[in-house]
Protein backbone atom coordinates (compact mmCIF):
# COMPACT_ATOMS: atom_id res chain seq x y z
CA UNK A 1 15.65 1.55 -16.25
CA UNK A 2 14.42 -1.99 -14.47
CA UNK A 3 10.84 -2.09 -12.95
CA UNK A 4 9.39 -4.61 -10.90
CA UNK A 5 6.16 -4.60 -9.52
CA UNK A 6 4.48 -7.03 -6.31
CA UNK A 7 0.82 -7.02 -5.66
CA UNK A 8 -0.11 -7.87 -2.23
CA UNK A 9 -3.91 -8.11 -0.78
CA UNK A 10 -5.60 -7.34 2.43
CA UNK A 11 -9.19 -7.26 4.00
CA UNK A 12 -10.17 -4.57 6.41
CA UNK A 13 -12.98 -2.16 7.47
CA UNK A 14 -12.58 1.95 7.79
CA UNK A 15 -14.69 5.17 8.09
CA UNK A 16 -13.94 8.52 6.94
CA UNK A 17 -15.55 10.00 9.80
CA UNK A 18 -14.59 13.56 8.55
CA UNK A 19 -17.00 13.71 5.86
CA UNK A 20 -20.51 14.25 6.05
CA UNK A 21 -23.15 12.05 7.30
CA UNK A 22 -24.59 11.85 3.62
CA UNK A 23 -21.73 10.53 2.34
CA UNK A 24 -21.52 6.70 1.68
CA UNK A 25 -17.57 6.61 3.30
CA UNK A 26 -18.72 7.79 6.48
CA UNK A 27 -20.48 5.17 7.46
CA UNK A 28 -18.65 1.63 8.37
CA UNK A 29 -17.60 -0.23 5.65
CA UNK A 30 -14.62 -2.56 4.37
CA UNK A 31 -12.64 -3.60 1.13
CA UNK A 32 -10.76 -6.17 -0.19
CA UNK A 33 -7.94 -4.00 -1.09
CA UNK A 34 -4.87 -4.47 -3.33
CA UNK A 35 -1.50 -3.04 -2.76
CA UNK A 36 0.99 -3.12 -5.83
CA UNK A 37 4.93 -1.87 -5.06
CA UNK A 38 7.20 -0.60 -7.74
CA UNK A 39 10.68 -0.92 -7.25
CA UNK A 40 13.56 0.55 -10.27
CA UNK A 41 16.81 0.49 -10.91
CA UNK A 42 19.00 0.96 -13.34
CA UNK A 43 21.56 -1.59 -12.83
CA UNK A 44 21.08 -5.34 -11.55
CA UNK A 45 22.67 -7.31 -8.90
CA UNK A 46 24.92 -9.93 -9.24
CA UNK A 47 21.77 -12.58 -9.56
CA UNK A 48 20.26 -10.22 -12.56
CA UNK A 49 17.28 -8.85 -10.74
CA UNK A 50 16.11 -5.08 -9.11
CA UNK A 51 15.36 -6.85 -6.02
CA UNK A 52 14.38 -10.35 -5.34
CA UNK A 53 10.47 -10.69 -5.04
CA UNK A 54 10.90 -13.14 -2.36
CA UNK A 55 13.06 -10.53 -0.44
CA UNK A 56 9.89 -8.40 -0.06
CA UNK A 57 7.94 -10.93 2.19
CA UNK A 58 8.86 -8.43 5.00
CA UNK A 59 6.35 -6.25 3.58
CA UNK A 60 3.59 -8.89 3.06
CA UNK A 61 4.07 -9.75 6.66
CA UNK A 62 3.76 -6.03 7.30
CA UNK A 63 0.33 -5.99 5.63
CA UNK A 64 -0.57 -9.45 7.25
CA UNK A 65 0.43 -8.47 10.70
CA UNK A 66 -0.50 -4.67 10.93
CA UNK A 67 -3.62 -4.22 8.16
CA UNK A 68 -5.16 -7.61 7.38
CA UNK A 69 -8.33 -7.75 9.19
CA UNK A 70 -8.35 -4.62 11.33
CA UNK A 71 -10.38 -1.37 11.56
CA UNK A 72 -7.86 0.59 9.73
CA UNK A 73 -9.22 3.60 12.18
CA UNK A 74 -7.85 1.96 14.43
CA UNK A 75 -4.21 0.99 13.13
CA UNK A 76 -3.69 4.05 10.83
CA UNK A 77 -1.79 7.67 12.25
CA UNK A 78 -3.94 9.42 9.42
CA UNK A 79 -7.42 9.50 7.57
CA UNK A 80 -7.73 6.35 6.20
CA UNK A 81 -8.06 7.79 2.61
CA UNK A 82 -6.57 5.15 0.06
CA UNK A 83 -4.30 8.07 -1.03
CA UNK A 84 -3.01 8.09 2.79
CA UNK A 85 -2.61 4.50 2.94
CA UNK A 86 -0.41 4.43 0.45
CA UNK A 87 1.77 7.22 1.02
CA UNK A 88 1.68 5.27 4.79
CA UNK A 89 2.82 2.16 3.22
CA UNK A 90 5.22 4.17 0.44
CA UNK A 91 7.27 5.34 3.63
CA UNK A 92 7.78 1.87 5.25
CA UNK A 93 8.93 0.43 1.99
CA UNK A 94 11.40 2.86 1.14
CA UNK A 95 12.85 2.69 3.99
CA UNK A 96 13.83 -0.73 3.74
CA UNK A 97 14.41 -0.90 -0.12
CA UNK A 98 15.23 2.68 -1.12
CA UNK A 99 14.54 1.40 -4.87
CA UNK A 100 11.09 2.03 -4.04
CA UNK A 101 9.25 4.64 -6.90
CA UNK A 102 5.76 3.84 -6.08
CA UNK A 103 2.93 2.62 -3.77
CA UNK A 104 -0.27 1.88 -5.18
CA UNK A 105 -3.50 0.94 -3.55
CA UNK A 106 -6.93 -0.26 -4.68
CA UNK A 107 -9.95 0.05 -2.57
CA UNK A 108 -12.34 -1.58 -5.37
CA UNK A 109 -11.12 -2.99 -9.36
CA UNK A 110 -11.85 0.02 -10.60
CA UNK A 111 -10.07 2.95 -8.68
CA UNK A 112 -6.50 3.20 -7.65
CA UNK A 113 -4.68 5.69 -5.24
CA UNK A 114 -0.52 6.22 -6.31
CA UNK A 115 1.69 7.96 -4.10
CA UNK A 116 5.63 8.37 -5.75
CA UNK A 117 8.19 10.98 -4.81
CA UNK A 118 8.28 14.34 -6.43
């Protein structure tokens, strides 16, 4: 099996206005976060690769255009969980590049929502 991964980065603000008032996510705040796609396969095309990293721009101009300095309340048809987020941006990949295994998004270095099939 082939894997290649893309990391991707966006700035934006969101609340999780469904938890308590105590909570430090339900007030206004932002991240700088970090979205990583993993595509497999276990054959290569004719020019030897799983999919051409350039050939995934779409998806960087996804982020750019839809994400990249926005309220992400605002944008988002869910709570704006980083497990949601990427299980939002999962579906929109896969569509276009159905070797898509896995969507992963990071909110701060050290934590990391995955969403993959199954």
């Amino acid at each position: 099996m082939f894997t290649i991964r893309k990391q991707f980065a966006f700035s934006a603000s969101h609340q999780l206005t469904h938890l308590p008032d105590t909570h430090q996510c339900a007030r206004l705040h932002g991240h700088n976060y970090i979205v990583e796609i993993v595509l497999q396969n276990t054959t290569l095309d004719e020019r030897g690769f799983v999919i051409d990293y350039l050939d995934l721009s779409p998806l960087k101009t996804f982020i750019d255009d839809t994400l990249d300095h926005r309220h992400l309340n605002d944008v988002l048809p869910c709570l704006t969980t980083a497990e949601n987020l990427a299980k939002y941006l999962y579906d929109w990949a896969k569509q276009r590049w159905p070797e898509t295994v896995m969507m992963r998004v990071s909110e701060t270095p050290k934590t990391w929502a995955e969403y993959t099939e199954g």
